[in-house]
Protein backbone atom coordinates (compact mmCIF):
# COMPACT_ATOMS: atom_id res chain seq x y z
CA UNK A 1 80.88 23.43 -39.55
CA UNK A 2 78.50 20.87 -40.61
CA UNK A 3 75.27 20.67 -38.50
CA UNK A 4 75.61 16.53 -36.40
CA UNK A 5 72.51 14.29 -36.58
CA UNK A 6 71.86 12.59 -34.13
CA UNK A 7 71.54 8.83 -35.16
CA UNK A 8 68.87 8.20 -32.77
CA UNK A 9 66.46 10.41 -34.57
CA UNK A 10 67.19 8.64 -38.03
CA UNK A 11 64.12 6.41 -37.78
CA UNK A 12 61.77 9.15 -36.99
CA UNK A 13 62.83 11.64 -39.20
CA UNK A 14 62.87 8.84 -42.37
CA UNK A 15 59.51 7.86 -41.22
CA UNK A 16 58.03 11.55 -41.57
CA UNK A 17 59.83 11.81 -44.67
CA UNK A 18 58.41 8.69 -45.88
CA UNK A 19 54.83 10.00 -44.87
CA UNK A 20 55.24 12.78 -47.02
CA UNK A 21 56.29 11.40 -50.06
CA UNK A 22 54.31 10.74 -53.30
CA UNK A 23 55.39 7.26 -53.77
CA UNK A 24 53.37 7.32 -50.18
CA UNK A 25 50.53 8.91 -51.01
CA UNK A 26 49.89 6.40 -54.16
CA UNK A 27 49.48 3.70 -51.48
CA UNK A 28 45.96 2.08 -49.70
CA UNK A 29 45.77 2.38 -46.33
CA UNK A 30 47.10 -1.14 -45.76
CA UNK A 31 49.97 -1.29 -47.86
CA UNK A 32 50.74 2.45 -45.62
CA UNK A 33 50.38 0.46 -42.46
CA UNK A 34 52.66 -2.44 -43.81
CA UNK A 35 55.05 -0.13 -45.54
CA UNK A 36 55.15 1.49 -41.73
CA UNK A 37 55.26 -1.65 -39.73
CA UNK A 38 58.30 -2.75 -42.26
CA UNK A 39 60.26 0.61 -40.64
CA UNK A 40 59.19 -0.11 -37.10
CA UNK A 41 60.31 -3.80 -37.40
CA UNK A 42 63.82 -2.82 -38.07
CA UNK A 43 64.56 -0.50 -35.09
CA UNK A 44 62.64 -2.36 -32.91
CA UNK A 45 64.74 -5.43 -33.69
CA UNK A 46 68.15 -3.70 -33.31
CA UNK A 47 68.55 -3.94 -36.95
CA UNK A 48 69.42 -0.39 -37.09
CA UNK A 49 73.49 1.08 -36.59
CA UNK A 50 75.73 3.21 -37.25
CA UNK A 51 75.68 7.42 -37.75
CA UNK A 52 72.56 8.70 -38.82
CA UNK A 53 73.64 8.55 -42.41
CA UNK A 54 73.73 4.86 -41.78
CA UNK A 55 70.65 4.69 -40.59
CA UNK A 56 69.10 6.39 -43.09
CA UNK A 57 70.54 4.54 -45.55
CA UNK A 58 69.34 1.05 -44.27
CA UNK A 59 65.72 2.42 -43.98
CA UNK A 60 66.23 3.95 -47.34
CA UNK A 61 66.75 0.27 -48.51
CA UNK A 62 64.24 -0.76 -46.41
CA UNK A 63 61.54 1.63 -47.95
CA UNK A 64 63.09 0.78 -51.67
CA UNK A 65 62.65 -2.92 -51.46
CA UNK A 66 58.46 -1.99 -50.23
CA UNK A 67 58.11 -0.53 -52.98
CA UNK A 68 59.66 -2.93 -55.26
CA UNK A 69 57.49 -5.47 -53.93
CA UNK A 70 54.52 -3.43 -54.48
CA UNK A 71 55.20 -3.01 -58.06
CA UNK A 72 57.09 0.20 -58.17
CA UNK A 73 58.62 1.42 -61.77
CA UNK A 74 59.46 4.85 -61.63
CA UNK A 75 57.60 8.14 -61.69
CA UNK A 76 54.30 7.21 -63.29
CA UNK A 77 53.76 4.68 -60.79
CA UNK A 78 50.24 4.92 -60.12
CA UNK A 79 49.81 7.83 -61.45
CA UNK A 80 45.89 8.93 -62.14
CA UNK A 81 47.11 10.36 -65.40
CA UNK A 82 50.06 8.61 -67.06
CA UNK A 83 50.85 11.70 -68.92
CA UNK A 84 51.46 13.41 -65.99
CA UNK A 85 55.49 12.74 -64.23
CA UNK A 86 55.36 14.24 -60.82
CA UNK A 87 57.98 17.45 -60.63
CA UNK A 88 60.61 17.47 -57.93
């Protein structure tokens, strides 16, 4: 049987996720703390519902449209050495 989230934790799991990532790690400090304070609006605003999967999804939008707005065009984004494509 499949293992249940629970939906409650969907905010702070995505936002450790989203601490980890590379797209992340290519930001300054501030855009971090914006890209952060963008995740923290929506569940503290009730903008959050649904089953975890939900959740994650509407964060996962969230976190796509930051980037977006910060320029983001696929794996060489700010990348020190174009030549190099992060490996997943």
């Amino acid at each position: 049987m499949e293992k249940t989230m629970n939906k409650e934790t969907a905010h702070n799991d995505f936002g450790h996720m989203v601490m980890n990532s590379w797209t992340y790690n290519r930001m300054t400090e501030e855009e971090k703390d914006a890209c952060l304070a963008s995740i923290l609006f929506a569940k503290n605003q009730g903008l959050l519902f649904g089953t975890y999967k939900q959740r994650w999804q509407q964060l996962d939008a969230i976190y796509h449209a930051f980037l977006l707005g910060l320029g983001y065009s696929g794996p060489n984004w700010r990348e020190p050495e174009p030549d190099k494509v992060p490996t997943f």
